[in-house]
PDB file of N, CA and C in Angstrom:
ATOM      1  N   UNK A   1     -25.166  20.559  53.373  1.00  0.00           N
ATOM      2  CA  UNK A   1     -24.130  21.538  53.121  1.00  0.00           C
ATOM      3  C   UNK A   1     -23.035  20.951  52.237  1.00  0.00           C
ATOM      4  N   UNK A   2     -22.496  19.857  52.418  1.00  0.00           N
ATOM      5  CA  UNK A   2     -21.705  18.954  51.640  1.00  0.00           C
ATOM      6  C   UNK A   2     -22.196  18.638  50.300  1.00  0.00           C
ATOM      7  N   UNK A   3     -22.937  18.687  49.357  1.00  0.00           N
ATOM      8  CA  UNK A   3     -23.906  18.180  48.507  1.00  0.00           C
ATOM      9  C   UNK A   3     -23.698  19.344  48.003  1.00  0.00           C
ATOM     10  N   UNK A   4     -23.876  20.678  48.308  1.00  0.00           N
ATOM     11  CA  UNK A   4     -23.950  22.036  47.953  1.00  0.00           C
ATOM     12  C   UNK A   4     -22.465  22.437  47.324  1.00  0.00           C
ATOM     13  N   UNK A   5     -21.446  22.108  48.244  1.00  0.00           N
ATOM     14  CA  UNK A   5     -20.496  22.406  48.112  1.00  0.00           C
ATOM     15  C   UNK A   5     -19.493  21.245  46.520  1.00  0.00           C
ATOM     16  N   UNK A   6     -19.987  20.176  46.768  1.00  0.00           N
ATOM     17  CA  UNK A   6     -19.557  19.234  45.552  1.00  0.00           C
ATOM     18  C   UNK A   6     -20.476  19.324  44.939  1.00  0.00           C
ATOM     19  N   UNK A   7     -21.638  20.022  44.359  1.00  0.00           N
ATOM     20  CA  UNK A   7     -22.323  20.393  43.074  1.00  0.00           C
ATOM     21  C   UNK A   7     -21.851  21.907  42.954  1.00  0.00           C
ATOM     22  N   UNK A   8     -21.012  22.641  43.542  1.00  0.00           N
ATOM     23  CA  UNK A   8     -20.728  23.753  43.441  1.00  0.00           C
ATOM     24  C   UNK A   8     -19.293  23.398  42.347  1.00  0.00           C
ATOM     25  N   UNK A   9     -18.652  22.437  43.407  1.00  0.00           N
ATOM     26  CA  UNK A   9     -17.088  22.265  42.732  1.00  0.00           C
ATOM     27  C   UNK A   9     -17.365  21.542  41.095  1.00  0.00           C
ATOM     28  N   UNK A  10     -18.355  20.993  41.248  1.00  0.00           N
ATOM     29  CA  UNK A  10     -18.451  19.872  39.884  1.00  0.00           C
ATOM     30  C   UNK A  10     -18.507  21.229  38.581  1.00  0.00           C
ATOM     31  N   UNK A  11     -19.730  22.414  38.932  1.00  0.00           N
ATOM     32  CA  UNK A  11     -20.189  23.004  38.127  1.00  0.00           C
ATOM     33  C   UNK A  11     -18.742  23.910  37.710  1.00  0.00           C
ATOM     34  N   UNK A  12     -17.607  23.655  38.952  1.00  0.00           N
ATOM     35  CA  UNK A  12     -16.840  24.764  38.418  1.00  0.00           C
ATOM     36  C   UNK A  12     -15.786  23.893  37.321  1.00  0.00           C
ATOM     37  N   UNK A  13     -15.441  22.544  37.825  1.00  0.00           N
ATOM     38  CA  UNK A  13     -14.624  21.918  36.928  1.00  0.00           C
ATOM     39  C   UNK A  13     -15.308  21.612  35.488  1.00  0.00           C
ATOM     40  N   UNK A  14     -16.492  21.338  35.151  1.00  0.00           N
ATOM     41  CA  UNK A  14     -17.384  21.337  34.304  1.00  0.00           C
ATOM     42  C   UNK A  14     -16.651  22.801  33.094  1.00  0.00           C
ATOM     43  N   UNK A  15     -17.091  24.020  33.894  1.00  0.00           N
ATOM     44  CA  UNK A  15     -16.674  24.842  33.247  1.00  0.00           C
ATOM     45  C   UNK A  15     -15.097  24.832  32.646  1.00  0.00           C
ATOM     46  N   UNK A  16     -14.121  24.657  33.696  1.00  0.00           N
ATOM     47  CA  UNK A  16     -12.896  24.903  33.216  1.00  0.00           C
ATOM     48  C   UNK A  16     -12.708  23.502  32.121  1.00  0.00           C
ATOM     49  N   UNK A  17     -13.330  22.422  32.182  1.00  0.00           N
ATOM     50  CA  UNK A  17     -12.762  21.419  31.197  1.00  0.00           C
ATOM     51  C   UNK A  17     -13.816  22.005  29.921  1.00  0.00           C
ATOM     52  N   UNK A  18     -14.791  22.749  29.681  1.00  0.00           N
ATOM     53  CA  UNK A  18     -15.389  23.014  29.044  1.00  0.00           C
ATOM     54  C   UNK A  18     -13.935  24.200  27.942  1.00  0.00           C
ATOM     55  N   UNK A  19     -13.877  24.584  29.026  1.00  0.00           N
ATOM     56  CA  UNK A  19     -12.795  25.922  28.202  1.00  0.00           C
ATOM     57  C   UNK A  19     -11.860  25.642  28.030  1.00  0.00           C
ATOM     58  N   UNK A  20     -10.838  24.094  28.636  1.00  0.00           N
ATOM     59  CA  UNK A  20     -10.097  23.842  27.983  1.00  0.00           C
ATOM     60  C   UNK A  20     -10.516  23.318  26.605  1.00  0.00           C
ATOM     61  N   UNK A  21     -11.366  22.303  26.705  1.00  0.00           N
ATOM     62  CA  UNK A  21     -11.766  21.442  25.371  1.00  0.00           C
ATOM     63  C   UNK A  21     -11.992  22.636  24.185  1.00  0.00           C
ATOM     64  N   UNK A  22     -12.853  23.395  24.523  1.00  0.00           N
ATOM     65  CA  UNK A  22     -12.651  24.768  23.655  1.00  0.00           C
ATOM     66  C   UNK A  22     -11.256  25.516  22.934  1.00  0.00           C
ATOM     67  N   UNK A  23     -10.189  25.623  23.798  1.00  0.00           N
ATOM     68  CA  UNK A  23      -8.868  26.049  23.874  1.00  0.00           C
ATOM     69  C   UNK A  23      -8.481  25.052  22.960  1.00  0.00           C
ATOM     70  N   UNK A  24      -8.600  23.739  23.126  1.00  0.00           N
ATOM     71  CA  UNK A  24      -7.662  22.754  22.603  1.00  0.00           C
ATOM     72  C   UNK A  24      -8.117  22.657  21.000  1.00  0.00           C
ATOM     73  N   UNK A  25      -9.740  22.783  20.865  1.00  0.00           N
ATOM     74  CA  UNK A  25      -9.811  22.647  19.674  1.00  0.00           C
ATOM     75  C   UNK A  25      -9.527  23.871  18.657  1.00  0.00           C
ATOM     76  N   UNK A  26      -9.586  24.843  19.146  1.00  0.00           N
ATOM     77  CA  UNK A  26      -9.213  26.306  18.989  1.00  0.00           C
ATOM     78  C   UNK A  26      -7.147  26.024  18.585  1.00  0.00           C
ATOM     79  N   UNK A  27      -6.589  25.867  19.221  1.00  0.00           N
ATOM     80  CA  UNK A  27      -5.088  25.267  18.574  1.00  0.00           C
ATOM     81  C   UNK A  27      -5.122  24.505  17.524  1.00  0.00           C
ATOM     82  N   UNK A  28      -6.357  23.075  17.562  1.00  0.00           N
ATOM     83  CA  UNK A  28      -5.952  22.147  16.601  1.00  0.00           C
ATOM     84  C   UNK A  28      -6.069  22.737  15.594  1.00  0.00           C
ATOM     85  N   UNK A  29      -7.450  23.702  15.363  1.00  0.00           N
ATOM     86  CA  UNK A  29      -7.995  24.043  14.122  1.00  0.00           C
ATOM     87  C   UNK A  29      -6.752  24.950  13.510  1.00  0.00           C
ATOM     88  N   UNK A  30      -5.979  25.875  14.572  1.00  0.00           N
ATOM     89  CA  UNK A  30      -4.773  27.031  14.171  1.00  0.00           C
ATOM     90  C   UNK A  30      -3.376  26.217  13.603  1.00  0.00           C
ATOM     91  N   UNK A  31      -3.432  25.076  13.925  1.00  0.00           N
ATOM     92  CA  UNK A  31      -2.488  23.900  13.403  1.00  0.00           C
ATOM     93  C   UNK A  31      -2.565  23.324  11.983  1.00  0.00           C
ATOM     94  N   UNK A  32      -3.858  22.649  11.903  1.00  0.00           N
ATOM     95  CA  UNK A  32      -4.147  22.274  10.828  1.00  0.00           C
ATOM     96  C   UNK A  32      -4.276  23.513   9.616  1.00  0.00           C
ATOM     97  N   UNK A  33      -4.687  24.834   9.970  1.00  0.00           N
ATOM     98  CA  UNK A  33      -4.235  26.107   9.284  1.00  0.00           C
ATOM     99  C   UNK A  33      -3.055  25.977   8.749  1.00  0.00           C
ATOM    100  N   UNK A  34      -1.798  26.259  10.110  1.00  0.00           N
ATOM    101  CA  UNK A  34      -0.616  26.522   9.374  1.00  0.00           C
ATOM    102  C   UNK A  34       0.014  25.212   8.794  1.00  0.00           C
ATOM    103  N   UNK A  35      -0.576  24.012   8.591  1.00  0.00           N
ATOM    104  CA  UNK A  35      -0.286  23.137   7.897  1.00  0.00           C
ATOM    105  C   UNK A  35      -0.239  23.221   6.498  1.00  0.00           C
ATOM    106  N   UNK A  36      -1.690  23.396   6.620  1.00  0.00           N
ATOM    107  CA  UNK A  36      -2.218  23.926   4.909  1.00  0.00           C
ATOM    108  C   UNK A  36      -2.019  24.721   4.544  1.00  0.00           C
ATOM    109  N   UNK A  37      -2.237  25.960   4.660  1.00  0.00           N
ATOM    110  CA  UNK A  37      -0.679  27.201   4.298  1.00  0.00           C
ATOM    111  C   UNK A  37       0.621  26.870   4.381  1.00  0.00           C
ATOM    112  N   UNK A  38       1.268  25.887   4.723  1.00  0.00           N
ATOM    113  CA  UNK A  38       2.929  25.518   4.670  1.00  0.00           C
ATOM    114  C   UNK A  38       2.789  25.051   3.408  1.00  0.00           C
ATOM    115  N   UNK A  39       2.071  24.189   2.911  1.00  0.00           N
ATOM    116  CA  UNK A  39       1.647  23.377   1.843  1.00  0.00           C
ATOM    117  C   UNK A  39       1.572  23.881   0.890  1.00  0.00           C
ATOM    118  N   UNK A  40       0.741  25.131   1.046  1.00  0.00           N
ATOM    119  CA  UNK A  40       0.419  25.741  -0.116  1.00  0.00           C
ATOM    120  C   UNK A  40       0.794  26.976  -0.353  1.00  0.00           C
ATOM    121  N   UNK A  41       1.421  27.423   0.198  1.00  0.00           N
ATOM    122  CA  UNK A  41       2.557  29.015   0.443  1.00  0.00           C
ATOM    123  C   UNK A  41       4.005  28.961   0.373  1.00  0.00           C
ATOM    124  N   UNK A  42       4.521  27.171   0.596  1.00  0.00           N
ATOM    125  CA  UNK A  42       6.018  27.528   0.533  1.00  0.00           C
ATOM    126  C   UNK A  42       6.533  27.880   2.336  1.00  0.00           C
ATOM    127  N   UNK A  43       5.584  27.238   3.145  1.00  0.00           N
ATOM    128  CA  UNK A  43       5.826  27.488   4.809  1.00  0.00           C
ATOM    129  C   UNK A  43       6.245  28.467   5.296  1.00  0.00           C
ATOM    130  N   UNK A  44       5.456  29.530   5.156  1.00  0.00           N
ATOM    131  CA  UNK A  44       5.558  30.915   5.692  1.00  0.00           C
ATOM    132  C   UNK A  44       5.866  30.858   7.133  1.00  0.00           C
ATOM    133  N   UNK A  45       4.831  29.746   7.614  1.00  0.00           N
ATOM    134  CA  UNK A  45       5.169  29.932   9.313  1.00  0.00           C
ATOM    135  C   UNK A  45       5.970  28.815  10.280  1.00  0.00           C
ATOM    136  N   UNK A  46       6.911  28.668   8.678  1.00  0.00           N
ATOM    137  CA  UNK A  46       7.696  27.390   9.546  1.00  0.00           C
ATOM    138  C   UNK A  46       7.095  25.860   9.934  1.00  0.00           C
ATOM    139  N   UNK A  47       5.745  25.637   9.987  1.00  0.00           N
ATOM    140  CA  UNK A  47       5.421  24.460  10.902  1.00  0.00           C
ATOM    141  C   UNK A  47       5.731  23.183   9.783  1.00  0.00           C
ATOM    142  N   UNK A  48       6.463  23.190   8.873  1.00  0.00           N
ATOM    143  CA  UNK A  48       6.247  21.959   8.000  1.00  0.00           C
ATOM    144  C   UNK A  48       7.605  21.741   7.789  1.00  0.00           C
ATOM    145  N   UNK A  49       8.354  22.388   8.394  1.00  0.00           N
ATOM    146  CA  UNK A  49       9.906  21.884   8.821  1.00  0.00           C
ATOM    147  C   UNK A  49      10.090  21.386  10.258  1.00  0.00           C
ATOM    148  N   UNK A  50       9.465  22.270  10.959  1.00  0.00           N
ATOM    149  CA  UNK A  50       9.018  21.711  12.273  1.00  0.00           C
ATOM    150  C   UNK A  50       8.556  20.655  12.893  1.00  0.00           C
ATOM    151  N   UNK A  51       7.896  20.065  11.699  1.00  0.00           N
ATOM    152  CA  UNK A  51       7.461  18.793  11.929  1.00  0.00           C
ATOM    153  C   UNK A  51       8.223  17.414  11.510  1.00  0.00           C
ATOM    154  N   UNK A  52       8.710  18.353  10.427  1.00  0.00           N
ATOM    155  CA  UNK A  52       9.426  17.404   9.786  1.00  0.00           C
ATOM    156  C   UNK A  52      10.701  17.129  10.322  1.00  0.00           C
ATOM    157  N   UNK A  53      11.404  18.431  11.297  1.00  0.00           N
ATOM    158  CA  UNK A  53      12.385  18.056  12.483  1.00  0.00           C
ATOM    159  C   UNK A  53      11.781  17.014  13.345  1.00  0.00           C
ATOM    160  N   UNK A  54      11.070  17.111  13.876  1.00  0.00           N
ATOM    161  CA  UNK A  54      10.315  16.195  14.893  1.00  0.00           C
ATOM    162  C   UNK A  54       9.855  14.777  14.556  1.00  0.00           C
ATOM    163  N   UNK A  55       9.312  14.749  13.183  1.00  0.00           N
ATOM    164  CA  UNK A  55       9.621  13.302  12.893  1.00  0.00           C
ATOM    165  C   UNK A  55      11.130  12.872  12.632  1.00  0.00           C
ATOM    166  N   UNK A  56      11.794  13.423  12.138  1.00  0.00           N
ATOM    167  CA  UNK A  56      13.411  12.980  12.293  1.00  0.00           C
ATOM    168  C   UNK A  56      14.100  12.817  13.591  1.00  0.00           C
ATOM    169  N   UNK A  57      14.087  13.044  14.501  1.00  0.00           N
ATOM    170  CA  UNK A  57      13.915  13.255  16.018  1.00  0.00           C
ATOM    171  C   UNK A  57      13.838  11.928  16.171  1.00  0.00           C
ATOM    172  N   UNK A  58      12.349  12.042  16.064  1.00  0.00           N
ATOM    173  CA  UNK A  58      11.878  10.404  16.375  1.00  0.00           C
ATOM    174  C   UNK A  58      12.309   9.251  15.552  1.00  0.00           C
ATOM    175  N   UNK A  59      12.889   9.350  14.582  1.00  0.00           N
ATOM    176  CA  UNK A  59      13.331   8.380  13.730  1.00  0.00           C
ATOM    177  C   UNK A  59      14.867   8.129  14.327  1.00  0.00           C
ATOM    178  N   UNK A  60      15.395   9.116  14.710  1.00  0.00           N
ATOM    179  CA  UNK A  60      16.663   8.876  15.372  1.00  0.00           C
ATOM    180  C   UNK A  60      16.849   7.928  16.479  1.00  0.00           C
ATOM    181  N   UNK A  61      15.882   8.155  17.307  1.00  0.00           N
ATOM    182  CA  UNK A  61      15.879   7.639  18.557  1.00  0.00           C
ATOM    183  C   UNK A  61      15.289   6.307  18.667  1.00  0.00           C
ATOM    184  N   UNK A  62      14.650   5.491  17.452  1.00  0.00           N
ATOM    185  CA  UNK A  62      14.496   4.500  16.851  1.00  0.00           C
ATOM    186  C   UNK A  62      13.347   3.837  17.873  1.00  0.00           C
ATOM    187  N   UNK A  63      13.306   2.919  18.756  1.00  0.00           N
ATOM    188  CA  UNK A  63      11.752   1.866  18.959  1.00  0.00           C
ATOM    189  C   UNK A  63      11.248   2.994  20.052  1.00  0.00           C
ATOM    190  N   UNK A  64      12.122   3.779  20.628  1.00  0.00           N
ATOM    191  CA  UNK A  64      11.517   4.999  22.055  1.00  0.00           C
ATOM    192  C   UNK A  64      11.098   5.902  21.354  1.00  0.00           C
ATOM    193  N   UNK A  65      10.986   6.158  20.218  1.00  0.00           N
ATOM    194  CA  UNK A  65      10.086   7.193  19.873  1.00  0.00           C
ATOM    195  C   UNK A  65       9.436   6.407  18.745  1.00  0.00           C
ATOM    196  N   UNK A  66       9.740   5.807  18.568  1.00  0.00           N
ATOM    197  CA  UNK A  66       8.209   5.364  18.043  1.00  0.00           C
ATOM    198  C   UNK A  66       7.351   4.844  18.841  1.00  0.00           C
ATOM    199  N   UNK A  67       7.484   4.170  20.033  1.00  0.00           N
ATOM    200  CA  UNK A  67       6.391   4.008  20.905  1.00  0.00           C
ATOM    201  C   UNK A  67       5.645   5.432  21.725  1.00  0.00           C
ATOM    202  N   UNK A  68       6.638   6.696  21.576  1.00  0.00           N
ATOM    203  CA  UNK A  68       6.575   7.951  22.252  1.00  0.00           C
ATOM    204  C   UNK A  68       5.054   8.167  21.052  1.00  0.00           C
ATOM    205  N   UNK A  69       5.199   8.049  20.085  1.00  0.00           N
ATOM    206  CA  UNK A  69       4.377   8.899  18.378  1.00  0.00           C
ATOM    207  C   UNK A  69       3.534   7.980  18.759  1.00  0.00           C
ATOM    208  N   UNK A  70       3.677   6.744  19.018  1.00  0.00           N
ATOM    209  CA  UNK A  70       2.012   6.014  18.939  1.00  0.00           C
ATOM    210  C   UNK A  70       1.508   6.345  20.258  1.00  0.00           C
ATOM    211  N   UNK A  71       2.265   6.687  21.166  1.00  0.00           N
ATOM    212  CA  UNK A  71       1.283   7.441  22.476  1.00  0.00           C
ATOM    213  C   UNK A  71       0.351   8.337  22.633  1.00  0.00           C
ATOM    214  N   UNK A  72       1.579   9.530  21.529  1.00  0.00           N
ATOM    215  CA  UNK A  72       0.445  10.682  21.292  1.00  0.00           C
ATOM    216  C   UNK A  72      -0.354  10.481  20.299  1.00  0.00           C
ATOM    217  N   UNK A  73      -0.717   9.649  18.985  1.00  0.00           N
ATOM    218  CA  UNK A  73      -1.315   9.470  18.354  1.00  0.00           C
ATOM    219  C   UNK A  73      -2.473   8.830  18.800  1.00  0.00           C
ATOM    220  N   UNK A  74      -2.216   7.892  19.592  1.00  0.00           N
ATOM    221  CA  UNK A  74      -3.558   7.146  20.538  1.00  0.00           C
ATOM    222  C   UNK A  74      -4.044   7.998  21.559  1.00  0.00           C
ATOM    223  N   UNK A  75      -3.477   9.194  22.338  1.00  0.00           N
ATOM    224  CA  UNK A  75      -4.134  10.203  22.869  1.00  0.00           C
ATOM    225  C   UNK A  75      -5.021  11.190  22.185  1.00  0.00           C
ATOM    226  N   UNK A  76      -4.154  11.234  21.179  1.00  0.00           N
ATOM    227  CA  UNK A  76      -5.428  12.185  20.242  1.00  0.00           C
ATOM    228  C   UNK A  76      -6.279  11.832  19.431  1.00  0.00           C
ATOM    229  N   UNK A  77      -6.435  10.581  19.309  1.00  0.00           N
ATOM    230  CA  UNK A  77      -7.736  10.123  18.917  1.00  0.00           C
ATOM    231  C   UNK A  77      -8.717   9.331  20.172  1.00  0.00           C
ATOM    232  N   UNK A  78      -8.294   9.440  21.226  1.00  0.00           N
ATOM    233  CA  UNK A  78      -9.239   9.613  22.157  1.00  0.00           C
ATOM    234  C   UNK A  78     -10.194  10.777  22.349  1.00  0.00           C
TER     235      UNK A  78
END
């Protein structure tokens, strides 16, 4: 009965990390979009000031955000 019940739970987390990983790449791809349209439109949707706030951000706050940017940078290439 136990065996049943943790191949039940596995198949369900299976699914939901399935649909996140789906979700997530589904954003990256809508990211890298409004990147390349900022680029090449004159940033209709804002994200290339946005970013560019956010690296200034981090430049402010000097060795804590730069260790913050290589965190997420080493997370997302995991």
């Amino acid at each position: 009965m136990k065996y049943k019940k943790k191949t039940k739970y596995r198949k369900i987390l299976k699914k939901i990390n399935k649909y996140l990983t789906d979700l997530t790449t589904l954003l990256t791809n809508i990211f890298v979009f409004a990147v390349v349209s900022g680029l090449l439109f004159n940033d209709p949707f804002g994200v290339i000031s946005s970013v560019s706030l956010l690296i200034s951000n981090i430049s402010d706050n000097g060795i804590a955000g730069l260790i913050s940017l290589l965190v997420i940078v080493f997370y997302y290439r995991k």
